[in-house]
C-alpha atoms as a PDB file:
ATOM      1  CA  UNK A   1     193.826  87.338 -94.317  1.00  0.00           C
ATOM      2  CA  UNK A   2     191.250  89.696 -95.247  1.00  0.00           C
ATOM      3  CA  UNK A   3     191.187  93.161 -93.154  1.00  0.00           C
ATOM      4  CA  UNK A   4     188.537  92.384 -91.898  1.00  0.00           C
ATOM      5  CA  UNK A   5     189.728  89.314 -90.115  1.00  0.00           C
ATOM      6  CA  UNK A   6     192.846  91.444 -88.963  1.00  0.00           C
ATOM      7  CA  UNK A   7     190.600  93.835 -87.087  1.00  0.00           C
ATOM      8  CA  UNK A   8     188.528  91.880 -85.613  1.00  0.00           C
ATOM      9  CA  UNK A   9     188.360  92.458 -81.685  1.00  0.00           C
ATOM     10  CA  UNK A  10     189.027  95.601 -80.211  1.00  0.00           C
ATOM     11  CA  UNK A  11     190.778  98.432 -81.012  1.00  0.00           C
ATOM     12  CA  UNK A  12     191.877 101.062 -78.309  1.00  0.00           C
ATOM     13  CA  UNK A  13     192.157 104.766 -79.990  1.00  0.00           C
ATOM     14  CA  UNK A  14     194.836 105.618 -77.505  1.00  0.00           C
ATOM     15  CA  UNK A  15     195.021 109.125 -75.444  1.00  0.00           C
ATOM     16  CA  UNK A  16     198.111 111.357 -76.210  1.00  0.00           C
ATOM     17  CA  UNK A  17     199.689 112.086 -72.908  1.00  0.00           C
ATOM     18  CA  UNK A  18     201.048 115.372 -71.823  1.00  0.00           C
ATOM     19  CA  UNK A  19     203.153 116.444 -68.807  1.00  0.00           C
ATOM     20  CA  UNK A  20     202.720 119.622 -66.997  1.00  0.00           C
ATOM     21  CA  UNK A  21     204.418 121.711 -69.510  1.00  0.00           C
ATOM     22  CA  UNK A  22     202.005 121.123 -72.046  1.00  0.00           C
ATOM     23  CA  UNK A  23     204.468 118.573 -73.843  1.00  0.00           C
ATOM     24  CA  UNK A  24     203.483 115.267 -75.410  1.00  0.00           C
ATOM     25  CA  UNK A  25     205.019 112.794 -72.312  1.00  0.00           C
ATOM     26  CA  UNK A  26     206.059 109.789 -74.172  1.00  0.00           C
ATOM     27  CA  UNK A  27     207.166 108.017 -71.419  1.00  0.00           C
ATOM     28  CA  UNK A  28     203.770 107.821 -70.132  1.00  0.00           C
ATOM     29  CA  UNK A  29     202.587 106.964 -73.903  1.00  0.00           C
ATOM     30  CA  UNK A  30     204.669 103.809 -73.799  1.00  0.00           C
ATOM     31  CA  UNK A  31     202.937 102.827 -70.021  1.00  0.00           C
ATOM     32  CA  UNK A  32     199.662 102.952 -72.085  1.00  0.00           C
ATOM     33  CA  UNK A  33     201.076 101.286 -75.135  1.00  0.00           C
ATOM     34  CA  UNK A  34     202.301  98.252 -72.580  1.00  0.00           C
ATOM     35  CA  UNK A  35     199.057  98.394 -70.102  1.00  0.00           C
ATOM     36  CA  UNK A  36     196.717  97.641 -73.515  1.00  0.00           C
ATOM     37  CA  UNK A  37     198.895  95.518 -75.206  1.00  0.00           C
ATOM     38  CA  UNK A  38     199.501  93.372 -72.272  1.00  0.00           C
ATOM     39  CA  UNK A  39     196.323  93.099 -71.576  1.00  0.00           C
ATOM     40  CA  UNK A  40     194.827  91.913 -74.884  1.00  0.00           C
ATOM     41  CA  UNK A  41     193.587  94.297 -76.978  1.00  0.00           C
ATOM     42  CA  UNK A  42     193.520  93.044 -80.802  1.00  0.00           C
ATOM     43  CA  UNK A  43     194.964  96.615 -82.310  1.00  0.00           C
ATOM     44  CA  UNK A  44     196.204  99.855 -81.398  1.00  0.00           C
ATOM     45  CA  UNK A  45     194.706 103.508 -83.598  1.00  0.00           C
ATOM     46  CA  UNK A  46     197.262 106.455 -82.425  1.00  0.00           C
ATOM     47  CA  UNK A  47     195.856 109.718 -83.811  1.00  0.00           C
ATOM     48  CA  UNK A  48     192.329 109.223 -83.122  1.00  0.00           C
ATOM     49  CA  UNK A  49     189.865 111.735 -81.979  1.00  0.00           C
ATOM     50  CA  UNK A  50     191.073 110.875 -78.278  1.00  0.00           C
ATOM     51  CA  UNK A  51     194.374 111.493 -79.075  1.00  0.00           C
ATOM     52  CA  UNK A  52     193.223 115.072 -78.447  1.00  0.00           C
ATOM     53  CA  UNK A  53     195.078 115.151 -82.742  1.00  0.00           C
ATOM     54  CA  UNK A  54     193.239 118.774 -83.212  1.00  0.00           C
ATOM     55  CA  UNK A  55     195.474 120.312 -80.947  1.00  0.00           C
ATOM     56  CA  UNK A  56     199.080 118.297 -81.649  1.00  0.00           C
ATOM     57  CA  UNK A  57     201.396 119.727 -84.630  1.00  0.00           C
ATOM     58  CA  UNK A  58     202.457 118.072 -87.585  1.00  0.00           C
ATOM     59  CA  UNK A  59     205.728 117.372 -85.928  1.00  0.00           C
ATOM     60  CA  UNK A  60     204.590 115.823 -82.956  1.00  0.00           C
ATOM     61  CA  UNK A  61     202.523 114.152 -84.828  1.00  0.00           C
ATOM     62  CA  UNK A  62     204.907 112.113 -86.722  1.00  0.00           C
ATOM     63  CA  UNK A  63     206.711 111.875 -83.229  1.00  0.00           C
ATOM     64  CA  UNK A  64     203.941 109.942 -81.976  1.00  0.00           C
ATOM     65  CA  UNK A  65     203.320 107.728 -85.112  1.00  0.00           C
ATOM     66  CA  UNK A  66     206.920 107.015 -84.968  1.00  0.00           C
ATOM     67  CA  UNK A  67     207.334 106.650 -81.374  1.00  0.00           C
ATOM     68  CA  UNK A  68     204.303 103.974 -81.570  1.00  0.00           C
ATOM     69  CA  UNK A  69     205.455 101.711 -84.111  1.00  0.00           C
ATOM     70  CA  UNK A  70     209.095 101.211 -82.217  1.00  0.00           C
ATOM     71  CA  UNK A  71     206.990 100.532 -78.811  1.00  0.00           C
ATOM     72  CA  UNK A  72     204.771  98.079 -79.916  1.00  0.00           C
ATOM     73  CA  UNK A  73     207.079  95.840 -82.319  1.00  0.00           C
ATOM     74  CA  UNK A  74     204.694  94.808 -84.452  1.00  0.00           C
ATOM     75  CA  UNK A  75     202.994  93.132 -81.737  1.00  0.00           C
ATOM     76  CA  UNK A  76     200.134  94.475 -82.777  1.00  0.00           C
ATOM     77  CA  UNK A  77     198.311  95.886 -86.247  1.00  0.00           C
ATOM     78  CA  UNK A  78     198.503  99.725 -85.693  1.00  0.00           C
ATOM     79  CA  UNK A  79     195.750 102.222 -87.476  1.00  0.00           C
ATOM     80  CA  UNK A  80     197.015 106.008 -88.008  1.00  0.00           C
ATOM     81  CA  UNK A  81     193.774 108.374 -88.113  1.00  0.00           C
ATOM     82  CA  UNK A  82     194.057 111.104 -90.434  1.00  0.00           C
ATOM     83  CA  UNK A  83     190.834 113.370 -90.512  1.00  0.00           C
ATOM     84  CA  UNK A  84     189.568 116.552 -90.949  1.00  0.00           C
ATOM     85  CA  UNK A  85     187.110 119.127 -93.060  1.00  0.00           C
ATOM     86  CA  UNK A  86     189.725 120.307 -95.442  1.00  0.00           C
ATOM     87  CA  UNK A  87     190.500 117.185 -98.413  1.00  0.00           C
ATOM     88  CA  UNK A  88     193.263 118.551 -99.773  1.00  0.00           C
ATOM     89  CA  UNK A  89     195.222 118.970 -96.579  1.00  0.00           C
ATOM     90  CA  UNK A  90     194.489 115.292 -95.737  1.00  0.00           C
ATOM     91  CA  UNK A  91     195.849 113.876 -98.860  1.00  0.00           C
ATOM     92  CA  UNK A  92     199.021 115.729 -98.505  1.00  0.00           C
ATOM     93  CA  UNK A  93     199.108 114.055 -94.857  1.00  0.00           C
ATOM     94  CA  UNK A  94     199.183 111.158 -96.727  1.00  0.00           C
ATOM     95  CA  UNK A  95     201.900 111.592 -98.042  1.00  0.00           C
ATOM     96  CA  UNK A  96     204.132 113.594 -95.596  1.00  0.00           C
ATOM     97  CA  UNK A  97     203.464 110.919 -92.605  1.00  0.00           C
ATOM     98  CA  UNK A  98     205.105 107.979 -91.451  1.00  0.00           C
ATOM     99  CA  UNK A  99     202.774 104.959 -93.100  1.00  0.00           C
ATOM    100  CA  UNK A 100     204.975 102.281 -94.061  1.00  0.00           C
ATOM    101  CA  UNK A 101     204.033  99.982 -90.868  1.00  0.00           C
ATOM    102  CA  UNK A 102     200.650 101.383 -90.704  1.00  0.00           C
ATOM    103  CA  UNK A 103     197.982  98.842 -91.160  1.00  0.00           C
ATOM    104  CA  UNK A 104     195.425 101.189 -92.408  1.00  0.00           C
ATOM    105  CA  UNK A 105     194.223 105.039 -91.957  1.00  0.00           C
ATOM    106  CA  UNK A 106     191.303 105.680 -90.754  1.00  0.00           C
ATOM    107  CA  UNK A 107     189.558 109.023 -91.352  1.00  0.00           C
ATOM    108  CA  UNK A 108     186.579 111.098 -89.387  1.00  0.00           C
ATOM    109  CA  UNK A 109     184.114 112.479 -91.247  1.00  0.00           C
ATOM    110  CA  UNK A 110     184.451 116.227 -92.145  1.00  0.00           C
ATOM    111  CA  UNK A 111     183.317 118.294 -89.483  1.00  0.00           C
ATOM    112  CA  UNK A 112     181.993 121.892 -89.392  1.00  0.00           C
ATOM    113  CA  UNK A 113     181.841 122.132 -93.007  1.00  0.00           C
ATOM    114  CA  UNK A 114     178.406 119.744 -92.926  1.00  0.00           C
ATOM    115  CA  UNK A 115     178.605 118.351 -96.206  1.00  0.00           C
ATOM    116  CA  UNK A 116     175.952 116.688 -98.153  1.00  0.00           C
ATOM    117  CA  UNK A 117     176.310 112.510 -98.896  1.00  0.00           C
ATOM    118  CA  UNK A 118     177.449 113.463-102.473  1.00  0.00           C
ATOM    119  CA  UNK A 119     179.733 115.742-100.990  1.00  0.00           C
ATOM    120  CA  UNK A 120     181.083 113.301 -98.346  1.00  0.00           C
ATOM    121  CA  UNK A 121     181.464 110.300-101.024  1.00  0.00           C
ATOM    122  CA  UNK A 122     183.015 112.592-103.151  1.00  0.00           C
ATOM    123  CA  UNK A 123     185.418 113.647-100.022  1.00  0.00           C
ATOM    124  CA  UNK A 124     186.451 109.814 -99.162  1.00  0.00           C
ATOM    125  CA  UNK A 125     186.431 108.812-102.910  1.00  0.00           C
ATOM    126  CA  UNK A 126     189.368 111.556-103.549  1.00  0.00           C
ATOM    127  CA  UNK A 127     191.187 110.516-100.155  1.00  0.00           C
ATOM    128  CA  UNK A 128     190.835 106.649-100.594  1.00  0.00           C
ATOM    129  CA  UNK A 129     192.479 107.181-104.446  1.00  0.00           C
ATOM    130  CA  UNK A 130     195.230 108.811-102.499  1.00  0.00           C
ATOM    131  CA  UNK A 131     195.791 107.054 -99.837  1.00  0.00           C
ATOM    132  CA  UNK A 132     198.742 103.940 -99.803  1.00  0.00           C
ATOM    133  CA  UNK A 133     196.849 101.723 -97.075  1.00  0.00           C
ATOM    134  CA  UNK A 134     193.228 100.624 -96.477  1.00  0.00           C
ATOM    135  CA  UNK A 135     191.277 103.478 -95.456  1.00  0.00           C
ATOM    136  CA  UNK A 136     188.203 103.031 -92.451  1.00  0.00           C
ATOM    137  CA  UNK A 137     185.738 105.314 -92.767  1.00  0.00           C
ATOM    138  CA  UNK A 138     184.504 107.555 -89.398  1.00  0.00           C
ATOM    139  CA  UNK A 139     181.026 108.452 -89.103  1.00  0.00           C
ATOM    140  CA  UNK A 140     181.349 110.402 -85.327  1.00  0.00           C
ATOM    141  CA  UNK A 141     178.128 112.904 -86.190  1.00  0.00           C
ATOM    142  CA  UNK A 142     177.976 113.800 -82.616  1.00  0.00           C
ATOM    143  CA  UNK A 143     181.235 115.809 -83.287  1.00  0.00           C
ATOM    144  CA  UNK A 144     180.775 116.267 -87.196  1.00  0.00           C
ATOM    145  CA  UNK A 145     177.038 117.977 -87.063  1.00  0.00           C
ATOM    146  CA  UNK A 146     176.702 115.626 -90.340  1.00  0.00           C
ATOM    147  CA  UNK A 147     175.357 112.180 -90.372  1.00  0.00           C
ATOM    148  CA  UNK A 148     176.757 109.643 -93.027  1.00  0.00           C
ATOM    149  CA  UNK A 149     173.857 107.632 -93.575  1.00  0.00           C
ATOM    150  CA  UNK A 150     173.615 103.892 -94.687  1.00  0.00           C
ATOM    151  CA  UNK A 151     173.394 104.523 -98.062  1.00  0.00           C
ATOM    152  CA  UNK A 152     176.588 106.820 -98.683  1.00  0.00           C
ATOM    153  CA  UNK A 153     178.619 104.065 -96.459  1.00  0.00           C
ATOM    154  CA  UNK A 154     177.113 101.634 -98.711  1.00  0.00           C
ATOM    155  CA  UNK A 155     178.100 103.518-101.777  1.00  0.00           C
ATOM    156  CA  UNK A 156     181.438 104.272-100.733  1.00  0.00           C
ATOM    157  CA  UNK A 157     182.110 100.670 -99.307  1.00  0.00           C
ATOM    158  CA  UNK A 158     180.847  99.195-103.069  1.00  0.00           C
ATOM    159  CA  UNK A 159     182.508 101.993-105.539  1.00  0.00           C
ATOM    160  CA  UNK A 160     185.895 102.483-103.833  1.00  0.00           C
ATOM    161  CA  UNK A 161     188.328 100.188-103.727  1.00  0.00           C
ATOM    162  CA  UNK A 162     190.434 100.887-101.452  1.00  0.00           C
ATOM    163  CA  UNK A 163     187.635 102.104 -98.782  1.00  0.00           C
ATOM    164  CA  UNK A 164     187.888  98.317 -96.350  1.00  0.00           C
ATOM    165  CA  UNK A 165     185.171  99.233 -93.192  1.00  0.00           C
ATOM    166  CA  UNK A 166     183.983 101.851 -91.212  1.00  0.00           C
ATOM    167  CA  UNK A 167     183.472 102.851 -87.659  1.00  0.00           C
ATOM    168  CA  UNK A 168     179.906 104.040 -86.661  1.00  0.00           C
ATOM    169  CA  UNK A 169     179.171 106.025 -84.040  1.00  0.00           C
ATOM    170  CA  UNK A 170     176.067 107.476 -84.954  1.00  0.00           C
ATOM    171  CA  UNK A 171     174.226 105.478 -81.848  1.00  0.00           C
ATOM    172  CA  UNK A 172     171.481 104.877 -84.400  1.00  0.00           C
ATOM    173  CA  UNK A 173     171.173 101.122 -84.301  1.00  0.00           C
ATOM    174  CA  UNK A 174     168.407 101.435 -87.655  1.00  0.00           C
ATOM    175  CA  UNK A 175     171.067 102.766 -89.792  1.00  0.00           C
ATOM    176  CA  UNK A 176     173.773  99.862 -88.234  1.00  0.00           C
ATOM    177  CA  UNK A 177     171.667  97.197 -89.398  1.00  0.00           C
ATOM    178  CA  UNK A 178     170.902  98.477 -92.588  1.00  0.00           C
ATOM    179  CA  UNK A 179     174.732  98.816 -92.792  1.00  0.00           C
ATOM    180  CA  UNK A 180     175.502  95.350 -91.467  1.00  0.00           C
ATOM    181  CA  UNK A 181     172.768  94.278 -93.967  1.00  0.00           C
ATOM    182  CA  UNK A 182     174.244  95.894 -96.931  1.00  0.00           C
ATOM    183  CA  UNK A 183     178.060  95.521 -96.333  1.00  0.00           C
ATOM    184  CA  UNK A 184     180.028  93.568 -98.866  1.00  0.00           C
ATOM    185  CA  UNK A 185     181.171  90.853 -97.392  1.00  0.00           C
ATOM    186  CA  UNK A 186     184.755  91.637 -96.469  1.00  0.00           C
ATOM    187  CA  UNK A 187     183.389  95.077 -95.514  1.00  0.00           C
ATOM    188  CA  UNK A 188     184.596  95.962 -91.734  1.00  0.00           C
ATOM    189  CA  UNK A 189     182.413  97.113 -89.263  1.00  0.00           C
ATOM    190  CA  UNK A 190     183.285  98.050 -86.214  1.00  0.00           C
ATOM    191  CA  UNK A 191     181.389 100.008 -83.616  1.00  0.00           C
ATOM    192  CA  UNK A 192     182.514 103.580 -82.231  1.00  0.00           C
ATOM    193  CA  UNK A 193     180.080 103.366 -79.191  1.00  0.00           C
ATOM    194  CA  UNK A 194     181.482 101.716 -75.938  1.00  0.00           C
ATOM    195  CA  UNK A 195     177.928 101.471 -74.147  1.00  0.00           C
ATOM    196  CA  UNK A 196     176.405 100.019 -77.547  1.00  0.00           C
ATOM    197  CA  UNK A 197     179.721  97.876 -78.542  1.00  0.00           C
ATOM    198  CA  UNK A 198     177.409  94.524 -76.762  1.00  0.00           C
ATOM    199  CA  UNK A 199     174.250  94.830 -79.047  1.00  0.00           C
ATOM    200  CA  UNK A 200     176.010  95.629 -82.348  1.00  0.00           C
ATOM    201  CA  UNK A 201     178.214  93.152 -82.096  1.00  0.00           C
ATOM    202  CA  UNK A 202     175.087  90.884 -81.223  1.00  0.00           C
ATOM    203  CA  UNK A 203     173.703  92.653 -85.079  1.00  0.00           C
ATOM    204  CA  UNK A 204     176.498  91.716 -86.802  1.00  0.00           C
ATOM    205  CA  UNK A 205     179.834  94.127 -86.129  1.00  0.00           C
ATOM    206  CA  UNK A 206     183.218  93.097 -86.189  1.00  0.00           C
ATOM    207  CA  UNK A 207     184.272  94.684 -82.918  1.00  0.00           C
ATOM    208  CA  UNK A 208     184.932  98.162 -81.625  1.00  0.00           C
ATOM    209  CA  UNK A 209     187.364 101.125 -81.808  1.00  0.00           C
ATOM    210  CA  UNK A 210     187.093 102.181 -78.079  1.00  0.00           C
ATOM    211  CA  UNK A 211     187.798 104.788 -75.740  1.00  0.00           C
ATOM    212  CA  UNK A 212     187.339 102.219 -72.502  1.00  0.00           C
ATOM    213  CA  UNK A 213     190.332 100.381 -73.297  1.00  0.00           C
ATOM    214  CA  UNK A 214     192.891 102.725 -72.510  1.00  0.00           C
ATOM    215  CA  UNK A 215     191.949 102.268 -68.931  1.00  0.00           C
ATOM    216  CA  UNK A 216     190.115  98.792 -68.775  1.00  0.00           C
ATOM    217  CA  UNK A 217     191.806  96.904 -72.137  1.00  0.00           C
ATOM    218  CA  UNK A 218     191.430  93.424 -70.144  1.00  0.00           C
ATOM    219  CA  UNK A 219     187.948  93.552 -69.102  1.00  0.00           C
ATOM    220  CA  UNK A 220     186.595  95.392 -72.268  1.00  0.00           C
ATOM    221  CA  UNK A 221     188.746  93.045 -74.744  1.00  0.00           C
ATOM    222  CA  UNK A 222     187.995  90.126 -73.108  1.00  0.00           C
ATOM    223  CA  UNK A 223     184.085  91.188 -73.021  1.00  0.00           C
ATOM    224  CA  UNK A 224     184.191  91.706 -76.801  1.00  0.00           C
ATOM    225  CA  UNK A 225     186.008  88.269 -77.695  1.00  0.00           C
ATOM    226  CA  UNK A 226     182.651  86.607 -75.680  1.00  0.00           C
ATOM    227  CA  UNK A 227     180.286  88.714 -77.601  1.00  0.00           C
ATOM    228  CA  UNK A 228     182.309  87.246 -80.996  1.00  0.00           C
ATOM    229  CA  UNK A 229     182.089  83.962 -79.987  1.00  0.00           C
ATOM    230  CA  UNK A 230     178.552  84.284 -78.826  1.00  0.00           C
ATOM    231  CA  UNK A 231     178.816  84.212 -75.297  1.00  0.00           C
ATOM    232  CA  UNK A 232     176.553  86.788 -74.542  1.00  0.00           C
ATOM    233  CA  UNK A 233     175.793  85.952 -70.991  1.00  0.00           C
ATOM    234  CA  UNK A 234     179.173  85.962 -70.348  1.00  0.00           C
ATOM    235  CA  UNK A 235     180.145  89.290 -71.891  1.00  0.00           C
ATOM    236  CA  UNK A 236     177.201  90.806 -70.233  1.00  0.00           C
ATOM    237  CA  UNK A 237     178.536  90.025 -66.401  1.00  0.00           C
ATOM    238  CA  UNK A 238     181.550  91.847 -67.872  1.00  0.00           C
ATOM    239  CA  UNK A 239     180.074  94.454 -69.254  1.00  0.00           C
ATOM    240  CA  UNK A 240     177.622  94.911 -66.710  1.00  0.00           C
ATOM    241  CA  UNK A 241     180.901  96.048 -63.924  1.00  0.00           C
ATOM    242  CA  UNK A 242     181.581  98.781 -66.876  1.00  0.00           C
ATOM    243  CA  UNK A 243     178.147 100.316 -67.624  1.00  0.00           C
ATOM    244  CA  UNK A 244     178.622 102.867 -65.197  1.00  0.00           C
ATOM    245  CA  UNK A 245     182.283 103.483 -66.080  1.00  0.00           C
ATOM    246  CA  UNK A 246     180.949 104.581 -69.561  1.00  0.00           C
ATOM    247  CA  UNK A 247     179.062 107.251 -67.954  1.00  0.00           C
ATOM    248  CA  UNK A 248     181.953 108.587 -66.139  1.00  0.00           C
ATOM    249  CA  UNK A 249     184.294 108.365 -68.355  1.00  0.00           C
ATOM    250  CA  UNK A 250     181.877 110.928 -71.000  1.00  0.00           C
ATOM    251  CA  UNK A 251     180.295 112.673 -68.344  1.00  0.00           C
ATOM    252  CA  UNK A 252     182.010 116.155 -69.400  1.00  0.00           C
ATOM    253  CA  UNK A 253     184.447 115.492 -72.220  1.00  0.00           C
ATOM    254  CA  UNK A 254     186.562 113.095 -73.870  1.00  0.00           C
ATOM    255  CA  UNK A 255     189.294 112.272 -73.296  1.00  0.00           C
ATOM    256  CA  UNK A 256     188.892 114.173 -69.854  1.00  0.00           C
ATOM    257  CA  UNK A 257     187.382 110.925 -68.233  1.00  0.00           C
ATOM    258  CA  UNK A 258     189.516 108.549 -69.237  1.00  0.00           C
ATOM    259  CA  UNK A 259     193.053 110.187 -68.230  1.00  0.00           C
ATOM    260  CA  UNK A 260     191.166 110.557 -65.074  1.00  0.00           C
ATOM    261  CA  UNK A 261     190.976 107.071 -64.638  1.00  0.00           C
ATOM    262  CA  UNK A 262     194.915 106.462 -65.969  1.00  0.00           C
ATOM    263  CA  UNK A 263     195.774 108.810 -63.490  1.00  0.00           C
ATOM    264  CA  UNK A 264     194.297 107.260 -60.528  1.00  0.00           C
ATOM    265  CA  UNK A 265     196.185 103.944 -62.287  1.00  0.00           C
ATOM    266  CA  UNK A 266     199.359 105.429 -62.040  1.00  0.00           C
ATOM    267  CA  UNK A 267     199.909 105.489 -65.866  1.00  0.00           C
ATOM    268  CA  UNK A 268     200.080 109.195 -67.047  1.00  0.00           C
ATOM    269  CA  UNK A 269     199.486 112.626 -65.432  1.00  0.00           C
ATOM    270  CA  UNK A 270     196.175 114.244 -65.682  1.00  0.00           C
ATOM    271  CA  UNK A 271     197.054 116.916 -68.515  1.00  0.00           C
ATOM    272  CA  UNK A 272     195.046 117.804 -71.284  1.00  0.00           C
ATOM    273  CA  UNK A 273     195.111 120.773 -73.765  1.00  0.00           C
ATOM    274  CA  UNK A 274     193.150 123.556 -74.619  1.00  0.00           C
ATOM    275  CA  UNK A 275     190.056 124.003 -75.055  1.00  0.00           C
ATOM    276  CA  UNK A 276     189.066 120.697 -73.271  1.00  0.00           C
ATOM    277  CA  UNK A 277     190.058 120.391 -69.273  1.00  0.00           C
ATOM    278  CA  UNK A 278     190.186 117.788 -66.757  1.00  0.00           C
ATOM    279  CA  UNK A 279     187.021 116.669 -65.215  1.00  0.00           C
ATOM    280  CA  UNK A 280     185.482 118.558 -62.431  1.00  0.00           C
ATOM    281  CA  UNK A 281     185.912 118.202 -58.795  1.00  0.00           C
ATOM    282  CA  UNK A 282     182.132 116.645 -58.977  1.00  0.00           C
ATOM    283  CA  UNK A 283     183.271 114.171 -61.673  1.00  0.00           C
ATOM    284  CA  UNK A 284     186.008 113.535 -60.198  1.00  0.00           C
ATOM    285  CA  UNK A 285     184.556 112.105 -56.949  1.00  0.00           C
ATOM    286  CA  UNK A 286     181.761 109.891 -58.948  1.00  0.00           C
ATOM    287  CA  UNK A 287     184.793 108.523 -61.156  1.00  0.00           C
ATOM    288  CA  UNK A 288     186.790 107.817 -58.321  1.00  0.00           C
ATOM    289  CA  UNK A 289     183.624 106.347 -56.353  1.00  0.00           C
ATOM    290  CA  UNK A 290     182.665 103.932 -59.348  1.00  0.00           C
ATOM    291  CA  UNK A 291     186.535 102.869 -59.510  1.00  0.00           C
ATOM    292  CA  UNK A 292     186.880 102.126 -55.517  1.00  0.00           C
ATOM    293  CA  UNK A 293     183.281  99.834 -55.869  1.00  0.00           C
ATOM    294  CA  UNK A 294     183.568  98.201 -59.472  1.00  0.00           C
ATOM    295  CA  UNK A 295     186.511  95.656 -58.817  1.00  0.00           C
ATOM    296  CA  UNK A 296     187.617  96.998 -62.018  1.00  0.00           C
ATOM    297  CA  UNK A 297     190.947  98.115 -60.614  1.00  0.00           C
ATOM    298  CA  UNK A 298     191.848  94.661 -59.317  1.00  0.00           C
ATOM    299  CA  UNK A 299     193.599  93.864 -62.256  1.00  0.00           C
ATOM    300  CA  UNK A 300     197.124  93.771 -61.975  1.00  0.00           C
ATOM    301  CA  UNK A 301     198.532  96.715 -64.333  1.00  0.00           C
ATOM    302  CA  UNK A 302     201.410  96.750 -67.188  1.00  0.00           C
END
């Protein structure tokens, strides 16, 4: 089965839990590991972006890599994201973490640096040579300050080898097309918008890498499977209960929103690390008003 087929779905890029001492809390990490595998979701990425990974050590870290693969058995592909602005540090990541049971790496664009396109093929050329699994491109310019346009994803999904899909989240539905267009044909694409996830997958994409999950991996999964088979109507009642929830959960910061919402479900404490904080008393109340009149929290947790 082609990676592609394997990824299929949705992904949840889980949040790293702390406790009020600033540690990582992995008994609340497995109570999100259970609450979106239980409820469907296709595959787990631990070290994402809202894994708050710019502020965790190496050691914890491997902690959590480690920690993930025990809790989820296998029931589940898991992604490890490895990213950053300096190339050579990355590739020695690749070889000082724990990727044996990974499924494949996936890797955010450099950020701060702004690169040109040569100078981001040349970045994901050197780091897909390196790397021992299947590496997904990230193309998150909202954080990066660089776009990765069509044609370098293009380039880099037709002269690498071991570069298998991407996640977009540029938001720019021209340059997803013209991706979608141009893919090879076992060339993943997946989307890295939550409130856009319904019309690209309508274009073409494979699924989505999403921050929603953590808190809503039933409804969101199961609104994704309909858009795959076609179902739009039926995906959009679904994702019409969650349009608002998108707004909350991004209001201020991610993943600020969402361990909001896995607070008020009883899943992790509300803890995040420096420099982002938890939402403010105002976003609060609007989160906790959308939750109380959605009927997403019906659902019968994990």
């Amino acid at each position: 089965m082609s990676l592609r087929e394997t990824l299929k779905g949705t992904g949840v890029a889980l949040v790293t839990p702390f406790n009020s001492r600033g540690a990582v809390d992995f008994d609340a990490l497995e109570k999100v590991i259970e609450s979106v595998v239980s409820n469907g979701v296709e595959y787990i990425v631990t070290l994402g972006t809202t894994g708050e990974t710019p502020t965790l050590s190496k050691e914890e870290k491997v902690d959590i890599i480690q920690f993930t693969y025990e809790k989820v058995k296998s029931r589940t592909p898991i992604i490890v994201g490895i990213g950053g602005n300096n190339t050579n540090d990355l590739i020695s990541q690749l070889q000082t973490l724990p990727l044996d049971e990974a499924t494949a790496v996936l890797s955010a664009s450099p950020y701060y640096n702004k690169p040109s396109q040569e100078g981001l093929f040349q970045h994901y050329k050197a780091f897909a040579e390196a790397s021992p699994k299947p590496v997904l491109l990230y193309n998150v310019p909202g954080r990066t300050g660089r776009n990765m346009s069509a044609e370098t994803t293009i380039r880099l999904a037709s002269e690498v080898f071991n570069i298998a899909g991407t996640k977009e989240a540029s938001g720019d539905m021209a340059q997803c097309m013209q991706i979608l267009r141009d893919r090879p044909r076992d060339f993943l694409v997946v989307s890295g918008d939550d409130a856009l996830a319904l019309p690209q997958i309508a274009c073409g994409m494979d699924g989505v890498i999403s921050v929603a999950a953590n808190c809503f991996p039933g409804e969101f999964s199961d609104m994704v499977r309909l858009c795959l088979k076609g179902d739009f109507a039926g995906a959009k009642k679904i994702n019409d209960l969650l349009i608002e929830g998108y707004e909350v959960l991004f209001s201020e910061n991610n993943p600020a929103g969402v361990k909001a919402i896995l607070t008020e479900q009883g899943l992790i404490e509300n803890h995040l690390r420096l420099p982002l904080v938890a939402l403010s008393k105002e976003a609060e109340k609007k989160l906790k008003k959308y939750l109380s009149g959605s009927g997403v929290m019906d659902r019968k947790l994990a």
